[in-house]
C-alpha atoms as a PDB file:
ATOM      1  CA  UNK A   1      -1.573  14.041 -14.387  1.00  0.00           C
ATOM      2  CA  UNK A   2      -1.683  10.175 -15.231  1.00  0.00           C
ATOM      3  CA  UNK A   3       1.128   9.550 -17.387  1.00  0.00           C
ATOM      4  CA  UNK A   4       1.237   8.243 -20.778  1.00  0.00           C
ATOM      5  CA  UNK A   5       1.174   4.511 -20.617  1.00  0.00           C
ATOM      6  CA  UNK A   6      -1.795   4.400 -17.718  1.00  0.00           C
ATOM      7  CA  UNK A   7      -4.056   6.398 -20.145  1.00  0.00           C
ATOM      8  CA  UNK A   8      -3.214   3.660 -23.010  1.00  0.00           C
ATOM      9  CA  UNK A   9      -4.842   1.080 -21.187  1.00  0.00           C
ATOM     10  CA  UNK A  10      -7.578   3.311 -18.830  1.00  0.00           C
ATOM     11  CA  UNK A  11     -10.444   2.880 -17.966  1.00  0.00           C
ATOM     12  CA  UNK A  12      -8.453   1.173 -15.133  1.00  0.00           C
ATOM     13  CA  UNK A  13     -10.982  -0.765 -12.159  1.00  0.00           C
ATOM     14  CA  UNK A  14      -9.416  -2.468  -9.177  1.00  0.00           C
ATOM     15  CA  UNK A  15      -9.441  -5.795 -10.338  1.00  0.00           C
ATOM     16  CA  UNK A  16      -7.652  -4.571 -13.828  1.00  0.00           C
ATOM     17  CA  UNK A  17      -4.916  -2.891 -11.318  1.00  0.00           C
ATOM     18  CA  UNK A  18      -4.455  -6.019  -9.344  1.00  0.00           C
ATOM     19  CA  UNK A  19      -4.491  -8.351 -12.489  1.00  0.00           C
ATOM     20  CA  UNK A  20      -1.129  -6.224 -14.161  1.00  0.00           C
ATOM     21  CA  UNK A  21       0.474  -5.979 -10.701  1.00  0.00           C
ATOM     22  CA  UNK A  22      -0.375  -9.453 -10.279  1.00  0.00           C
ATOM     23  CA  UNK A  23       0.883 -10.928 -13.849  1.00  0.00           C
ATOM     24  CA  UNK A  24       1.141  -8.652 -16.917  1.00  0.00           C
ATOM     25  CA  UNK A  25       0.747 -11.891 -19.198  1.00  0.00           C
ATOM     26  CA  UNK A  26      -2.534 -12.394 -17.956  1.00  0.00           C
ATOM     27  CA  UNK A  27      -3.697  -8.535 -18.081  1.00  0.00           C
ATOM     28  CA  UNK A  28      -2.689  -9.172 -22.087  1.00  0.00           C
ATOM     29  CA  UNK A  29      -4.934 -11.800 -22.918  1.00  0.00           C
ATOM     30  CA  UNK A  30      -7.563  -9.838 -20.507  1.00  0.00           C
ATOM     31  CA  UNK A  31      -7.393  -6.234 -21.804  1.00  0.00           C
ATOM     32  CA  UNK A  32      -5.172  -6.453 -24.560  1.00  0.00           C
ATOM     33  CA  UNK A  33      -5.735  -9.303 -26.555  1.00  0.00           C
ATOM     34  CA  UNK A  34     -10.088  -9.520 -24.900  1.00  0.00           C
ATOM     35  CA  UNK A  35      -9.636 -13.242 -24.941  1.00  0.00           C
ATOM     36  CA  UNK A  36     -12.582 -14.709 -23.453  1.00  0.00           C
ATOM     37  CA  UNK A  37     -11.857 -17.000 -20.800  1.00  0.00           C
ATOM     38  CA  UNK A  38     -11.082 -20.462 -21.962  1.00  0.00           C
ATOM     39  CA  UNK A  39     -11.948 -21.866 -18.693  1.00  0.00           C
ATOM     40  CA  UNK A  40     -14.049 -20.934 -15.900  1.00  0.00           C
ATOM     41  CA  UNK A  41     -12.844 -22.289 -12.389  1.00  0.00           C
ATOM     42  CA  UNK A  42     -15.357 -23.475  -9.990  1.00  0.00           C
ATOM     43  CA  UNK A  43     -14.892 -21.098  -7.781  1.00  0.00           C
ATOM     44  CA  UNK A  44     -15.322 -18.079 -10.070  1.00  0.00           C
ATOM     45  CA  UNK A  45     -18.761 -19.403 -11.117  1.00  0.00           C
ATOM     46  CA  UNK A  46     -19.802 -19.754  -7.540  1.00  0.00           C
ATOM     47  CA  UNK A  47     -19.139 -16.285  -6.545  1.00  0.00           C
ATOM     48  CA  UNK A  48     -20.932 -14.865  -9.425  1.00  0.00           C
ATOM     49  CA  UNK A  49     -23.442 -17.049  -8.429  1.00  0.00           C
ATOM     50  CA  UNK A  50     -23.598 -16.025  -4.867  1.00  0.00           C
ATOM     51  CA  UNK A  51     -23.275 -12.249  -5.821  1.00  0.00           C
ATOM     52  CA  UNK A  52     -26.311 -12.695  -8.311  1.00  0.00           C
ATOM     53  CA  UNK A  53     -28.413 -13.848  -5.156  1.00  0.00           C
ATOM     54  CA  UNK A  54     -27.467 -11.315  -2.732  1.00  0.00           C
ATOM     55  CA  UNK A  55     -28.378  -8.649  -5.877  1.00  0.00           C
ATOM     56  CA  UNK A  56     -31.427 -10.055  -5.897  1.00  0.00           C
ATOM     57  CA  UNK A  57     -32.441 -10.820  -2.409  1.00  0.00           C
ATOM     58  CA  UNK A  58     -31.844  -6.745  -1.813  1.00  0.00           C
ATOM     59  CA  UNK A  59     -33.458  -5.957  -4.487  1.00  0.00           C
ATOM     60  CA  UNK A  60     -36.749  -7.848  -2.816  1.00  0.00           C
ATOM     61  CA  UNK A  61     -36.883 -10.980  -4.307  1.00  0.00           C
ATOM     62  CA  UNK A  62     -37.761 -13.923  -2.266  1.00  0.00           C
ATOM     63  CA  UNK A  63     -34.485 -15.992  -1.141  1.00  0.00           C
ATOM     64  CA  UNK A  64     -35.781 -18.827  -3.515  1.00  0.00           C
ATOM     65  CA  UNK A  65     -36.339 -17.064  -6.245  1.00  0.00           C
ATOM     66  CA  UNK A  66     -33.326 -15.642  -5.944  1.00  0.00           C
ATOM     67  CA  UNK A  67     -31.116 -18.727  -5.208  1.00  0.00           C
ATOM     68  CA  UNK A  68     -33.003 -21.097  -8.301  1.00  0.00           C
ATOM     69  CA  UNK A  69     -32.174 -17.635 -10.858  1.00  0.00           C
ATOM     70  CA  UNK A  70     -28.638 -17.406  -9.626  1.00  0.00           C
ATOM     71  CA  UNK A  71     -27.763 -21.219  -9.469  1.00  0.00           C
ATOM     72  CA  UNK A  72     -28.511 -22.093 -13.586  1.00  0.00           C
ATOM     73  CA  UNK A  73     -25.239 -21.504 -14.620  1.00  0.00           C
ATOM     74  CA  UNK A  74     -23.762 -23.973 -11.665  1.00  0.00           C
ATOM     75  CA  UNK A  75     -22.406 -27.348 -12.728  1.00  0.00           C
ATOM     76  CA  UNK A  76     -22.032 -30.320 -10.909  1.00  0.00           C
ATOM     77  CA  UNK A  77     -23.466 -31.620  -7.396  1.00  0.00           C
ATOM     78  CA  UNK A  78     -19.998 -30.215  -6.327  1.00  0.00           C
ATOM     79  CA  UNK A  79     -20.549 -26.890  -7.288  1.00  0.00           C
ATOM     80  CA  UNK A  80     -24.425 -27.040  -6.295  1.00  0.00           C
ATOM     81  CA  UNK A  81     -23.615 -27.894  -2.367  1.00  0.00           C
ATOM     82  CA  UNK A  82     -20.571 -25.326  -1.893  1.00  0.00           C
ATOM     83  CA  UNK A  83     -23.021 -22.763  -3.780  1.00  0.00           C
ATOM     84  CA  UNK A  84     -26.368 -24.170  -0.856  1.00  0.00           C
ATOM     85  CA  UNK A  85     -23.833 -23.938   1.886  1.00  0.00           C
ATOM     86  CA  UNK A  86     -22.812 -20.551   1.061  1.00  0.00           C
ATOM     87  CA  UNK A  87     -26.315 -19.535   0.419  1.00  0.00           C
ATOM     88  CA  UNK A  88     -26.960 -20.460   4.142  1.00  0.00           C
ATOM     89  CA  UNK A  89     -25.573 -17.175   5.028  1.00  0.00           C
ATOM     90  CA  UNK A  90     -27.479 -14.802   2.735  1.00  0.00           C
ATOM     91  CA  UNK A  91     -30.262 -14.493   5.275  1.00  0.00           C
ATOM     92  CA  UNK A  92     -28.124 -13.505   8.232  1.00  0.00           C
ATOM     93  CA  UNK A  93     -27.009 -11.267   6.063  1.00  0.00           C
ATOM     94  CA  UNK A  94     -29.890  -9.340   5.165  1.00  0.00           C
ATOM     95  CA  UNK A  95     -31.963 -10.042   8.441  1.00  0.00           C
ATOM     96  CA  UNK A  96     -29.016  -7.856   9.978  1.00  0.00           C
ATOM     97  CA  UNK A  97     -28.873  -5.488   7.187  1.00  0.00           C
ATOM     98  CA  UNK A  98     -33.132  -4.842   8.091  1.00  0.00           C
ATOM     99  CA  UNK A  99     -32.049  -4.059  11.491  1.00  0.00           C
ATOM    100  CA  UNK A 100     -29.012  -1.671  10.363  1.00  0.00           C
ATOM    101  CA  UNK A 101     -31.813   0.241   8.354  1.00  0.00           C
ATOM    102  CA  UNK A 102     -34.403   0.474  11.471  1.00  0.00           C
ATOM    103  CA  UNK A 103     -31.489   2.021  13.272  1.00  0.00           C
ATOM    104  CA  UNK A 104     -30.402   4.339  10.577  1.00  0.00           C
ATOM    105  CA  UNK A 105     -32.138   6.897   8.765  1.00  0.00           C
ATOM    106  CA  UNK A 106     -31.583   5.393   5.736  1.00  0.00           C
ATOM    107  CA  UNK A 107     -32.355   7.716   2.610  1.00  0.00           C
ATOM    108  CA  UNK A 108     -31.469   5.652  -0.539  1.00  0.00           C
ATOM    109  CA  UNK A 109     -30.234   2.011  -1.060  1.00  0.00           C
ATOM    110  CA  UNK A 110     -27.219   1.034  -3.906  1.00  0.00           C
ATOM    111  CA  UNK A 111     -27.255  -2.328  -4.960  1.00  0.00           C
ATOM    112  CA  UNK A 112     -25.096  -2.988  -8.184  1.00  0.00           C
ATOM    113  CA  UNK A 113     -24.548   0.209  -8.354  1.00  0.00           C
ATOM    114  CA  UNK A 114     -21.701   1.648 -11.236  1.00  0.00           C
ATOM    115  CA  UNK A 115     -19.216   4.844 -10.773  1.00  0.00           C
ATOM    116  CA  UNK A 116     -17.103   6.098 -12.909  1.00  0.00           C
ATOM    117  CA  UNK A 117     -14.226   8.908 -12.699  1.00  0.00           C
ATOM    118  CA  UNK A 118     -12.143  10.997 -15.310  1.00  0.00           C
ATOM    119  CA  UNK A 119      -8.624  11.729 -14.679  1.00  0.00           C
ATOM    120  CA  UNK A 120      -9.038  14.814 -12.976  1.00  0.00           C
ATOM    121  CA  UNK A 121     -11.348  12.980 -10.720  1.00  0.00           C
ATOM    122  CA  UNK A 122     -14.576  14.363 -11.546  1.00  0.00           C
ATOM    123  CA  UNK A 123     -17.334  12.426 -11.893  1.00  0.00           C
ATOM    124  CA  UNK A 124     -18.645  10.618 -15.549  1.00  0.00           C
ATOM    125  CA  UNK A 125     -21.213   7.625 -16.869  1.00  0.00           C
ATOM    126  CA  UNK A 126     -19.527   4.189 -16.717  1.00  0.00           C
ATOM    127  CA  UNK A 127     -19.192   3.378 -20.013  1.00  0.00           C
ATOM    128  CA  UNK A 128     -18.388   6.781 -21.314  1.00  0.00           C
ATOM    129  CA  UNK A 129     -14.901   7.134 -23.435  1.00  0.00           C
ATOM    130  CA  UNK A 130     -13.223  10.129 -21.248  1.00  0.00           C
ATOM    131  CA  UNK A 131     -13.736   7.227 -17.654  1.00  0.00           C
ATOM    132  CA  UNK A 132     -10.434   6.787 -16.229  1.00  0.00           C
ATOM    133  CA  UNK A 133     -11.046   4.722 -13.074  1.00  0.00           C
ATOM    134  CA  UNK A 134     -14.609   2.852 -12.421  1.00  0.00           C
ATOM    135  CA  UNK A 135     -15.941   0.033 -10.138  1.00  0.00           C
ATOM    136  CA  UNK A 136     -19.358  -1.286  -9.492  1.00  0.00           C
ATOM    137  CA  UNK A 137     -20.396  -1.125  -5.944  1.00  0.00           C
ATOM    138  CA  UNK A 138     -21.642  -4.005  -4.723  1.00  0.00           C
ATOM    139  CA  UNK A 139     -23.654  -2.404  -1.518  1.00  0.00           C
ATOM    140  CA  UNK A 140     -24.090   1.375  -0.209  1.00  0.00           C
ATOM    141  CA  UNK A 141     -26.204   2.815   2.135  1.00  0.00           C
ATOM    142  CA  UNK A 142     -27.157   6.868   2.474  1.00  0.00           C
ATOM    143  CA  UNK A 143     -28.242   8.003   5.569  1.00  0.00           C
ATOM    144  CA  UNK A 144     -29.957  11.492   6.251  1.00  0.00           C
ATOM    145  CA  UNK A 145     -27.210  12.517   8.481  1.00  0.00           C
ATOM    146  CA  UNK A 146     -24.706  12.827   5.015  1.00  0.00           C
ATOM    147  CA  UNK A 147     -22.819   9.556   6.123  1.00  0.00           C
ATOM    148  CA  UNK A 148     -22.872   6.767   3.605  1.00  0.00           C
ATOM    149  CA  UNK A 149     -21.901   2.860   3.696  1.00  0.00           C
ATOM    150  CA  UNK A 150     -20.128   1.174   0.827  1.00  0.00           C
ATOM    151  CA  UNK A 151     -20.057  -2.974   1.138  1.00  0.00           C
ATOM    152  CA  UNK A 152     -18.148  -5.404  -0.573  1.00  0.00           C
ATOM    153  CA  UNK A 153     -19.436  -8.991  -1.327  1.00  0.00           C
ATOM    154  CA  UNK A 154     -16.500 -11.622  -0.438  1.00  0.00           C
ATOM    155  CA  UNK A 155     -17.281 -15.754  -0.661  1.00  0.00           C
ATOM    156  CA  UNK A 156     -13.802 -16.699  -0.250  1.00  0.00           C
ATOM    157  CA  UNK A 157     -12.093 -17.356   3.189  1.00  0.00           C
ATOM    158  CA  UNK A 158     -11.082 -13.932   5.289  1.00  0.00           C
ATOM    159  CA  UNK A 159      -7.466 -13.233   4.621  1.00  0.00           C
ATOM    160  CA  UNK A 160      -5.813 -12.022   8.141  1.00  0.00           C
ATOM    161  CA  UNK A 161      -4.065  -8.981   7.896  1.00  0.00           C
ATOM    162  CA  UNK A 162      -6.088  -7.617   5.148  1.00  0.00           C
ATOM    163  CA  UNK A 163      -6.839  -3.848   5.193  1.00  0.00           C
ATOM    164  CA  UNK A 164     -10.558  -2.651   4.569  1.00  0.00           C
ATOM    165  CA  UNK A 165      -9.439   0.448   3.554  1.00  0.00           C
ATOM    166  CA  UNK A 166      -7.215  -1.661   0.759  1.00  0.00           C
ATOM    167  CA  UNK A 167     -10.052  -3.715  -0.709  1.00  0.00           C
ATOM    168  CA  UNK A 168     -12.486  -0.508  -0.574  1.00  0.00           C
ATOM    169  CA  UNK A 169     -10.839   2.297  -1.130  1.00  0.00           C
ATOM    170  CA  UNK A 170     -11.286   2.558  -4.923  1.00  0.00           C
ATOM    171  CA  UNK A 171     -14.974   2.751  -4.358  1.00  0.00           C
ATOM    172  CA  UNK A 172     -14.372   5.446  -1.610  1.00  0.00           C
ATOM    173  CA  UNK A 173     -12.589   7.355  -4.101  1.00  0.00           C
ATOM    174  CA  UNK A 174     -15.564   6.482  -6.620  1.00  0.00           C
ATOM    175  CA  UNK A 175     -18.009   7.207  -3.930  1.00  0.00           C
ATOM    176  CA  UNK A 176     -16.549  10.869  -2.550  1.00  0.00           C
ATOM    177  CA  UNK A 177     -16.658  11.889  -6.655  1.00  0.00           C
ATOM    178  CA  UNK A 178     -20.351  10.599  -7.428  1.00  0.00           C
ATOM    179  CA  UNK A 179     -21.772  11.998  -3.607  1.00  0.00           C
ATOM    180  CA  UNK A 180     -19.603  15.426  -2.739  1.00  0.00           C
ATOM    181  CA  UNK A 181     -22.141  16.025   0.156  1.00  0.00           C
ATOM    182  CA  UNK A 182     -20.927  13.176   2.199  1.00  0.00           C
ATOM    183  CA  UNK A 183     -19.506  13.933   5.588  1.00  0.00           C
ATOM    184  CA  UNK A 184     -18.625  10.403   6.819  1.00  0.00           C
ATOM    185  CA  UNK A 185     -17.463   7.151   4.754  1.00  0.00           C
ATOM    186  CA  UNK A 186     -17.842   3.551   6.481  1.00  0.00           C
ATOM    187  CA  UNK A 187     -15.915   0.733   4.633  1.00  0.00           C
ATOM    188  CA  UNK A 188     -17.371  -2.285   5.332  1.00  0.00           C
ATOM    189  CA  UNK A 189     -16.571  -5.979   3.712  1.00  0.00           C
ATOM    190  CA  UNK A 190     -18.870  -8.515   4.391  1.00  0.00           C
ATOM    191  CA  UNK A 191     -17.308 -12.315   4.692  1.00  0.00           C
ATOM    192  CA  UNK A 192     -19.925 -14.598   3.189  1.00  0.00           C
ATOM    193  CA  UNK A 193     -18.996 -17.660   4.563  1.00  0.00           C
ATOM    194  CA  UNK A 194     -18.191 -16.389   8.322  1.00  0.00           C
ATOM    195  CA  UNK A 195     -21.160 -14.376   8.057  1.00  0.00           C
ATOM    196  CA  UNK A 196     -19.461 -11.287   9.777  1.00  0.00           C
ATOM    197  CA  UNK A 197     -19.162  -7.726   8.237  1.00  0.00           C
ATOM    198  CA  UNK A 198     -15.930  -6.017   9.353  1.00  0.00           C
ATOM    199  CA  UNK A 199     -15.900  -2.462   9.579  1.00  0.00           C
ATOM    200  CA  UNK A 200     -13.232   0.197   9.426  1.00  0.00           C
ATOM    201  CA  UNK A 201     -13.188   3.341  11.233  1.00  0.00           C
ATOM    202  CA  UNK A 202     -14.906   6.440  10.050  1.00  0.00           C
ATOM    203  CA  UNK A 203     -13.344   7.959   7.274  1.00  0.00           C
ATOM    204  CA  UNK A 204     -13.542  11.551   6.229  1.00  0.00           C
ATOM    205  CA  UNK A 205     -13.566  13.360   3.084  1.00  0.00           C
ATOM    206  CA  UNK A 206     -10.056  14.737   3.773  1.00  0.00           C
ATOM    207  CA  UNK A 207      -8.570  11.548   4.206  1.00  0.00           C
ATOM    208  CA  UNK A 208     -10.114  10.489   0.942  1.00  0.00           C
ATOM    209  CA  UNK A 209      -8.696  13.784  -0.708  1.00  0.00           C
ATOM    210  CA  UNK A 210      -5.255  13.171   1.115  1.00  0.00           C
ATOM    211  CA  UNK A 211      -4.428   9.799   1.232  1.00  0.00           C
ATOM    212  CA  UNK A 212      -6.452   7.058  -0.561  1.00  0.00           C
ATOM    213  CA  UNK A 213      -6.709   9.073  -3.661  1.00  0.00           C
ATOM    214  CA  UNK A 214      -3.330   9.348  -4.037  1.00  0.00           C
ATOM    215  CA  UNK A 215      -2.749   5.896  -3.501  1.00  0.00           C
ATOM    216  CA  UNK A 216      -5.429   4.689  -5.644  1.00  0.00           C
ATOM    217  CA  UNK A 217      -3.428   6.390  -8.798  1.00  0.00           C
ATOM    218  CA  UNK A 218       0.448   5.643  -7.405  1.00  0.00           C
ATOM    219  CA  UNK A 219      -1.404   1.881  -7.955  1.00  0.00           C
ATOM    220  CA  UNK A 220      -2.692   2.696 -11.402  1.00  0.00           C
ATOM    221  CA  UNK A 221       0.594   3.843 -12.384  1.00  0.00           C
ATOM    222  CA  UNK A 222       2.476   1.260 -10.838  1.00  0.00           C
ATOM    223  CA  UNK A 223      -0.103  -1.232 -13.219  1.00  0.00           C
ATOM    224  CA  UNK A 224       0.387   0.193 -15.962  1.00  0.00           C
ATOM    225  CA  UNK A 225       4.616   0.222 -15.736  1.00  0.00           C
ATOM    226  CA  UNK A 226       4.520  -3.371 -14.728  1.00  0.00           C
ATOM    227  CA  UNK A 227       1.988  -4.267 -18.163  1.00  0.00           C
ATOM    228  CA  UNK A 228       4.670  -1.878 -20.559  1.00  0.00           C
ATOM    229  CA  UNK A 229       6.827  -4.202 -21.277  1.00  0.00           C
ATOM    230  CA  UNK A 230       4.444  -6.821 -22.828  1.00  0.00           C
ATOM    231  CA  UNK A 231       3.104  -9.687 -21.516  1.00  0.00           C
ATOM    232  CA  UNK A 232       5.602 -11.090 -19.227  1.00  0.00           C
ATOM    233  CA  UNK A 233       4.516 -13.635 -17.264  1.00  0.00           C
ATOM    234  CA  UNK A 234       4.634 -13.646 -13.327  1.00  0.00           C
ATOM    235  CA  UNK A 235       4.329 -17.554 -12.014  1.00  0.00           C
ATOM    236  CA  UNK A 236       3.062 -17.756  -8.443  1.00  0.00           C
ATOM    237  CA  UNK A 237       0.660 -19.386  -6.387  1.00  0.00           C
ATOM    238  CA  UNK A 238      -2.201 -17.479  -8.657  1.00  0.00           C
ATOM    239  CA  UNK A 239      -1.615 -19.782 -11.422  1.00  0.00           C
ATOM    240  CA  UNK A 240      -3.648 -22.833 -10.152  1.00  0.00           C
ATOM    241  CA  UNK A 241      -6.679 -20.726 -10.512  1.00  0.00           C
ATOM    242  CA  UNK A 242      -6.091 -18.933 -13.994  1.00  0.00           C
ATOM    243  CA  UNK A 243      -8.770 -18.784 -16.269  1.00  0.00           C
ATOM    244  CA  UNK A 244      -5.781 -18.832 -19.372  1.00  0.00           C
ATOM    245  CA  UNK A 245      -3.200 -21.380 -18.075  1.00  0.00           C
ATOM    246  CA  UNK A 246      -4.148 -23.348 -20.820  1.00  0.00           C
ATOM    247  CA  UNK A 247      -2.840 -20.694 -23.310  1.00  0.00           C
ATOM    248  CA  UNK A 248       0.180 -19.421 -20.451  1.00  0.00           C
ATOM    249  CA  UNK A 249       3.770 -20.784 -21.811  1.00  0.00           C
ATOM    250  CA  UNK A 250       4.276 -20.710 -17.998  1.00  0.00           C
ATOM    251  CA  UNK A 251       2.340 -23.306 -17.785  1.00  0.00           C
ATOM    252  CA  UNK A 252       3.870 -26.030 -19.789  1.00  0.00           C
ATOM    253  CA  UNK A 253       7.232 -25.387 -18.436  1.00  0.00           C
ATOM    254  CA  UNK A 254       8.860 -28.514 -16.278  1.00  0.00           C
ATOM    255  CA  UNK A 255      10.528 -26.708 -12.819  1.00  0.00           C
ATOM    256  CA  UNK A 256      12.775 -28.590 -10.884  1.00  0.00           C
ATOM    257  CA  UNK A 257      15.718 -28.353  -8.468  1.00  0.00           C
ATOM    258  CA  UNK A 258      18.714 -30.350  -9.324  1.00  0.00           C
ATOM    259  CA  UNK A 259      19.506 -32.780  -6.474  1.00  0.00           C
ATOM    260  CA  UNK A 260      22.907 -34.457  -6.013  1.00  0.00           C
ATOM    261  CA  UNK A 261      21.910 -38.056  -5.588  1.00  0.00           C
ATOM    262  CA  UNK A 262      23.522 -39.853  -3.001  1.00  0.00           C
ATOM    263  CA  UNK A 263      23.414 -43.565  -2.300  1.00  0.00           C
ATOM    264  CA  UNK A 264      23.303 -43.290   1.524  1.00  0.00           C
ATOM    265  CA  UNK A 265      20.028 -41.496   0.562  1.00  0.00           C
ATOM    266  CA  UNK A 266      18.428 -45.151  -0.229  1.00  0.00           C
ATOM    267  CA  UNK A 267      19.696 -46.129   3.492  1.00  0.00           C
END
């Protein structure tokens, strides 16, 4: 059973379990405190932008369309040519996605699609008050042999090391809930800018049952017991690109090493 504190703060998504692991300060003026942000980095604008385009491009809108919808809230010429040259790869994207389906028996398409959990894991509506854990998929495929595809959207650069089952397996979770008669799970991410979608190995049911589950709610408890003490704040290389370091005391604060000054130094 989730303990106390992780039901004070649920409905818990991956990015709200990242943000408290990541800097409890900044989960307060997110969750606690609702602060809108009080500034927008570029690169957050541009990957809602990008997102809005693929959304729409699967959804059957013409790539134009989609790309002069999805680009209005884009400022600058700076903004405007990393947002074209991302755009480049939308149509790899989906011309390889129209050959996935022709080779699959493809039985329904998810675009955008929301999931929601309670905290015995069955399945509820998004928005409803008992959700403990949701997400919104960005991508899923079901296929008539009970398999299904989740995808996730990601414009940044490719991270090496990273683990698909890491950045996915909250929606597997999600995903095994919302569609019990699934009999295979693929994880796939798809890089954006590399235009590549990595896979990971088949994963069953069981494994979902056995092993990401768990660790999907050791993570939510681990958030929520680094957020109870209050909104400590966590400085790292994150805080170049926070929304709030404008409100952050972190931010204002001078860090320096002392250095013993030495005349030979000068030499």
């Amino acid at each position: 059973m989730p303990s106390t504190r992780a039901l004070i703060h649920a409905p818990w998504s991956a990015s709200k379990v990242s943000t408290a692991l990541r800097c409890p300060r900044l989960f307060h003026f997110k969750y606690v405190q609702k602060l809108k942000e009080p500034e927008v980095m570029p690169e957050a604008r541009i990957g809602k932008a990008i997102h809005h385009a693929l959304e729409l491009t699967l959804q059957g809108q013409t790539l134009a369309e989609a790309l002069t919808t999805s680009r209005v809230k884009l400022q600058g010429d700076s903004e405007h040519a990393r947002f074209d040259a991302l755009a480049t790869g939308i149509p790899a994207f989906t011309s390889r996605i129209g050959q996935f389906k022709q080779r699959k028996r493809v039985t329904r398409q998810l675009v955008e699609y929301s999931l929601a959990v309670r905290e015995d894991m069955t399945t509820t509506q998004f928005y409803a008050g008992d959700a403990y854990f949701r997400g919104v998929l960005d991508l899923g495929y079901l296929f008539s042999d009970a398999g299904i595809a989740l995808v996730d959207h990601k414009t940044g650069v490719r991270l090496p090391g990273t683990s698909i089952t890491d950045q996915l397996e909250g929606y597997a979770v999600l995903a095994a809930a919302a569609f019990r008669h699934a009999k295979t799970f693929w994880l796939g991410v798809h890089w954006l800018a590399e235009r590549a979608v990595e896979w990971s190995k088949p994963v069953p049911p069981e494994m979902i049952a056995d092993e990401l589950m768990p660790d999907l709610l050791d993570n939510i408890e681990a958030a929520a017991l680094a957020v109870s003490d209050g909104p400590r704040t966590n400085p790292s290389a994150w805080c170049d690109r926070c929304s709030y370091r404008g409100l952050c005391p972190a931010s204002t604060e001078v860090r320096y090493e002392p250095v013993e000054y030495d005349e030979d130094d000068e030499d």
